[in-house]
N, C-alpha and C. Protein backbone atom coordinates (compact mmCIF):
# COMPACT_ATOMS: atom_id res chain seq x y z
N UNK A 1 96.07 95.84 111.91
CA UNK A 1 96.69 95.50 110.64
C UNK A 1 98.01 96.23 110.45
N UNK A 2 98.15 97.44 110.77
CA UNK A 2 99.10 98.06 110.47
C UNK A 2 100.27 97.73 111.54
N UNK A 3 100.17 97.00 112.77
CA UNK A 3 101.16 96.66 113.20
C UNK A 3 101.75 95.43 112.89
N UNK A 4 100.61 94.60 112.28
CA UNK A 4 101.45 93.52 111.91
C UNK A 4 102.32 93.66 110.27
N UNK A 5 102.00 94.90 109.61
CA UNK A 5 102.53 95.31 108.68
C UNK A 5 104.17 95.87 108.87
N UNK A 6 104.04 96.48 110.03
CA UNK A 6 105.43 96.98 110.38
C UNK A 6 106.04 95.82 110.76
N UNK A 7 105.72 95.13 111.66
CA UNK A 7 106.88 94.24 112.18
C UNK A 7 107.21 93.04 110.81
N UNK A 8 106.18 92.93 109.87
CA UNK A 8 106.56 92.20 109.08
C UNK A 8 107.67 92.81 108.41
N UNK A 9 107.62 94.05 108.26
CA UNK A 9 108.80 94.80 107.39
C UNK A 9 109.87 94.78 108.59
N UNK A 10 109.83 94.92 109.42
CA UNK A 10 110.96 95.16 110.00
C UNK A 10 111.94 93.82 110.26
N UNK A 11 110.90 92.53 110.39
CA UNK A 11 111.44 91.14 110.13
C UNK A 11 112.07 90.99 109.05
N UNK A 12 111.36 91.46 107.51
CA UNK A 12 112.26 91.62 106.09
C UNK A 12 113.52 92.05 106.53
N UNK A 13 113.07 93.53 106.64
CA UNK A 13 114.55 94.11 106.83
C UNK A 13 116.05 93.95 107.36
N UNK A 14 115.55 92.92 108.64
CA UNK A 14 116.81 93.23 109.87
C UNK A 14 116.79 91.44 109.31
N UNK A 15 116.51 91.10 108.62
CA UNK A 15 116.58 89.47 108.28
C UNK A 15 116.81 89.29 106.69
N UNK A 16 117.10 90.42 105.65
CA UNK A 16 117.25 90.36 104.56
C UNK A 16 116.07 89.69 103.86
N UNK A 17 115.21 89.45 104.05
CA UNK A 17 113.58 88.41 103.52
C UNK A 17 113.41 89.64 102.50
N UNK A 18 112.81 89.05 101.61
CA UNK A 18 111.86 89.69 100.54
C UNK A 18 110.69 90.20 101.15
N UNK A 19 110.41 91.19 101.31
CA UNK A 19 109.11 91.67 101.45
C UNK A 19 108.17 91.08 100.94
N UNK A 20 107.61 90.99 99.62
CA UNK A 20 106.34 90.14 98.86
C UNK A 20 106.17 88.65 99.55
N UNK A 21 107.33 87.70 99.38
CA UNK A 21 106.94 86.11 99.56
C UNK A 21 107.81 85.49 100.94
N UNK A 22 108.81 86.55 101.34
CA UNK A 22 109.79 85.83 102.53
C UNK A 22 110.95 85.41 102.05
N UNK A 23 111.10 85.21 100.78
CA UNK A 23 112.51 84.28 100.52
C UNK A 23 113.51 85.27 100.51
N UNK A 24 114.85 84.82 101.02
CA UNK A 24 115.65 85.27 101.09
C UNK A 24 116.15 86.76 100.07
N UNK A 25 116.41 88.16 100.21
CA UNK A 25 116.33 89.09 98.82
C UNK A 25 117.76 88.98 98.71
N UNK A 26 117.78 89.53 97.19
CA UNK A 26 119.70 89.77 96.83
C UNK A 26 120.03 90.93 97.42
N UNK A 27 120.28 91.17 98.33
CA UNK A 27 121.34 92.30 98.97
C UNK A 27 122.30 92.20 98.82
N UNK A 28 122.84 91.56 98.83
CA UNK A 28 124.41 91.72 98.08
C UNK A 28 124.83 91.78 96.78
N UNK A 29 123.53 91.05 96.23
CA UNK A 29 124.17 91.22 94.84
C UNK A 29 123.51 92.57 93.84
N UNK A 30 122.81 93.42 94.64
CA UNK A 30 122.31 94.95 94.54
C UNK A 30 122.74 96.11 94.81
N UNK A 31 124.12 95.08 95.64
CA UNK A 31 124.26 96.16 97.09
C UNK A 31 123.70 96.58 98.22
N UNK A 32 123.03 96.22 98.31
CA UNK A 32 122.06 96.40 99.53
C UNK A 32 121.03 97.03 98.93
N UNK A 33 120.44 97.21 98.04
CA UNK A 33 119.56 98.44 97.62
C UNK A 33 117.92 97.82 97.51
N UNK A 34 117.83 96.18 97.64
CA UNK A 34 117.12 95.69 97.01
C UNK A 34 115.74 94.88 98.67
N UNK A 35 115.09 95.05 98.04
CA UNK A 35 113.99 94.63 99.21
C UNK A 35 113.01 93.01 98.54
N UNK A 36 113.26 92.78 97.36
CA UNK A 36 112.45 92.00 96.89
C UNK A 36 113.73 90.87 96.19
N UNK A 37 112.87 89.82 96.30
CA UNK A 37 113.65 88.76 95.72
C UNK A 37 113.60 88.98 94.27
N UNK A 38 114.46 87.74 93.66
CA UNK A 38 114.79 88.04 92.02
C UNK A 38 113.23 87.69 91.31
N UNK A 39 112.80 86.85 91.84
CA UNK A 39 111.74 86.28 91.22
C UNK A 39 110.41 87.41 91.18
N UNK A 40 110.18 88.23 92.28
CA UNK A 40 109.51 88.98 92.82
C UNK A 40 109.63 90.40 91.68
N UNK A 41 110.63 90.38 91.39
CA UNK A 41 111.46 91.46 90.68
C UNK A 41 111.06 91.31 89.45
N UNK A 42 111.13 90.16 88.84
CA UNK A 42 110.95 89.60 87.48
C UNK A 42 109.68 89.88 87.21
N UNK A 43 108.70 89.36 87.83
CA UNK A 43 106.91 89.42 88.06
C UNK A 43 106.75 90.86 88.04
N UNK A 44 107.25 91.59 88.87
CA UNK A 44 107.10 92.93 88.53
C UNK A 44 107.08 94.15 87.43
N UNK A 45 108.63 93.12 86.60
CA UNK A 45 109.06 94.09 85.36
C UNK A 45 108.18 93.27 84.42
N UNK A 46 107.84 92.05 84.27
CA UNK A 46 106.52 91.77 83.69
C UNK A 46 105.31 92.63 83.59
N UNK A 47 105.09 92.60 84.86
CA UNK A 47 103.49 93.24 84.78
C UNK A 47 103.83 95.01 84.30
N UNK A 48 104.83 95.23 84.76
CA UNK A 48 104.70 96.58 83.88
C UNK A 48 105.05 96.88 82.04
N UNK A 49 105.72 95.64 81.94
CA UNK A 49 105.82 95.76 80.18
C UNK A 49 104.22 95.28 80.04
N UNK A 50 103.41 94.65 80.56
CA UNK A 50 102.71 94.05 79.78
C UNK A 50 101.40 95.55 80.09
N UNK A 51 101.90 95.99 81.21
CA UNK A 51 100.94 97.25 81.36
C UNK A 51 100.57 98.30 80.32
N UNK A 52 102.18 98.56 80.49
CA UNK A 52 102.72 99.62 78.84
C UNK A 52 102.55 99.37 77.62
N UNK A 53 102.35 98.07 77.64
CA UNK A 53 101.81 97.25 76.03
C UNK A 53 100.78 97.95 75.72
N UNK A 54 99.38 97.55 76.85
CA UNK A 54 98.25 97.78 76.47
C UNK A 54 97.77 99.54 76.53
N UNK A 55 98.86 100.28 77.31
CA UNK A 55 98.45 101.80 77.67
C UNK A 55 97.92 102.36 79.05
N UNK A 56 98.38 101.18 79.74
CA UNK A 56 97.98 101.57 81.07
C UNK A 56 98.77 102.23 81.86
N UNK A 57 98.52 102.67 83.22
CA UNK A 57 99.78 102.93 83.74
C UNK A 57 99.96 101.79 84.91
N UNK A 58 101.39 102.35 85.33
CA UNK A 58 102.23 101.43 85.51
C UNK A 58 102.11 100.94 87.40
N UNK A 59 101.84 102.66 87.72
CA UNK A 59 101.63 102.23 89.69
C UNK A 59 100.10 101.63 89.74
N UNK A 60 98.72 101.45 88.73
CA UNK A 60 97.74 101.52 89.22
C UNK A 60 96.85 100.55 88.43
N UNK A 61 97.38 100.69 87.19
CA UNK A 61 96.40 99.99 86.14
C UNK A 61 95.55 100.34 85.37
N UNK A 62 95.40 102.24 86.15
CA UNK A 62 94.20 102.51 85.19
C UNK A 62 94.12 103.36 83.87
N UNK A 63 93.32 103.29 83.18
CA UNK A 63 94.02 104.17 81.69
C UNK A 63 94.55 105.41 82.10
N UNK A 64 95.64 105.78 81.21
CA UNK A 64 96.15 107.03 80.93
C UNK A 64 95.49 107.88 80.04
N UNK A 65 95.81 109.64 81.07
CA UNK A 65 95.33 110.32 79.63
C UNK A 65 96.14 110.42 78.75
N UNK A 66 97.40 110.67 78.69
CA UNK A 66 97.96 110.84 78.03
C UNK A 66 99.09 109.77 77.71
N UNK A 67 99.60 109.55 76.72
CA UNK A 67 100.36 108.54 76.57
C UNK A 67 102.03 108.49 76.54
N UNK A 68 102.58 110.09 76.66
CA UNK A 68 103.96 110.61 76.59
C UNK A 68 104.20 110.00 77.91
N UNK A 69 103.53 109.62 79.21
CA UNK A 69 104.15 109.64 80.47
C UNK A 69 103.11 108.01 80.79
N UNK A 70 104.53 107.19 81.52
CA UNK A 70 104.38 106.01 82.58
C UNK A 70 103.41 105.97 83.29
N UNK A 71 103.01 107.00 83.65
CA UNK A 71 101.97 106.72 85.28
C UNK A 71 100.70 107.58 84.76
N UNK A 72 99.55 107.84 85.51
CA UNK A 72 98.50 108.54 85.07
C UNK A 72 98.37 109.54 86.05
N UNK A 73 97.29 110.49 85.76
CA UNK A 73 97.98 111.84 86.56
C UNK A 73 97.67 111.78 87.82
N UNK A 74 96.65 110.85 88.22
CA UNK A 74 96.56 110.43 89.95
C UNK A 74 97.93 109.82 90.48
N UNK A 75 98.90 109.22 89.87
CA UNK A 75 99.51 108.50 90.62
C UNK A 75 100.92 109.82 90.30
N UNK A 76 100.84 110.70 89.40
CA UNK A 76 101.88 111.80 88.88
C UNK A 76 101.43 112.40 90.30
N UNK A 77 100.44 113.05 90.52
CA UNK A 77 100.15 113.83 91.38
C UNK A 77 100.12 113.00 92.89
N UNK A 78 100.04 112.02 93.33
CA UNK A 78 101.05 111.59 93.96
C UNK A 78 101.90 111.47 94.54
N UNK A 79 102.83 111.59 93.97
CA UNK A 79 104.37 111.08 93.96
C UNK A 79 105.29 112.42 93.86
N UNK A 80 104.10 113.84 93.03
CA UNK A 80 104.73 114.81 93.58
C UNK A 80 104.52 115.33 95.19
N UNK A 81 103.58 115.06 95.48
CA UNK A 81 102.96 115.38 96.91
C UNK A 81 104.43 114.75 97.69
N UNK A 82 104.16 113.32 97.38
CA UNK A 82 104.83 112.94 98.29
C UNK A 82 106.18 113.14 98.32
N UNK A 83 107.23 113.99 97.18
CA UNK A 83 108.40 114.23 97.10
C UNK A 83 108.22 115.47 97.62
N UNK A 84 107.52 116.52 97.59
CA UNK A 84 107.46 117.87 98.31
C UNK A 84 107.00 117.47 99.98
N UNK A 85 106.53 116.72 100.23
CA UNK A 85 106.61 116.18 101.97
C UNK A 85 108.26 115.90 102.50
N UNK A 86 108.42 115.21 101.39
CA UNK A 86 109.89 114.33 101.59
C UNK A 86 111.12 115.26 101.92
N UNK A 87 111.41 116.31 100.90
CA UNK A 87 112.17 116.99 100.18
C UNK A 87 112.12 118.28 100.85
N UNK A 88 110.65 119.18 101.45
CA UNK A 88 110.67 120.39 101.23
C UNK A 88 109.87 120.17 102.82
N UNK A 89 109.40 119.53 103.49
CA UNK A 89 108.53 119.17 104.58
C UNK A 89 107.14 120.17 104.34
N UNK A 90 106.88 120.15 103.15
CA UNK A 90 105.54 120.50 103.44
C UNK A 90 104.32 119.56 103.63
């Protein structure tokens, strides 16, 4: 599975495709910054307003404890891990 995961990304990539559906992504009109098509994009910022509506969070779905912060503390804790791997190589 995981190899056909890479080469699918690497087909996105070196072919500008949207990751999610294949269709062509806006790279140019992002600047290059963008991996997902517009439509893909749209569906996305959907599902997270409609997440935040109800109090969920936003990477996972599942309730928050607290409600000052986007994400819940599994996906907080996370994303710090993975910026201190990134950042600090631990």
């Amino acid at each position: 599975m995981e190899k056909y995961t890479d080469k699918w990304l690497f087909k996105c990539k070196t072919e500008g495709l949207c990751r999610r559906c294949g269709k062509p992504a806006d790279d140019k009109a992002g600047g290059g910054k963008y991996v997902l098509c517009a439509d893909c994009r749209t569906l996305d910022k959907k599902r997270w307003e409609r997440l935040a509506a109800v109090g969920l969070c936003k990477g996972c779905g599942e309730p928050k404890v607290r409600d000052e912060h986007k994400y819940c503390e599994k996906c907080r804790a996370y994303a710090r891990q993975f910026y201190w791997r990134r950042v600090y190589g631990v």
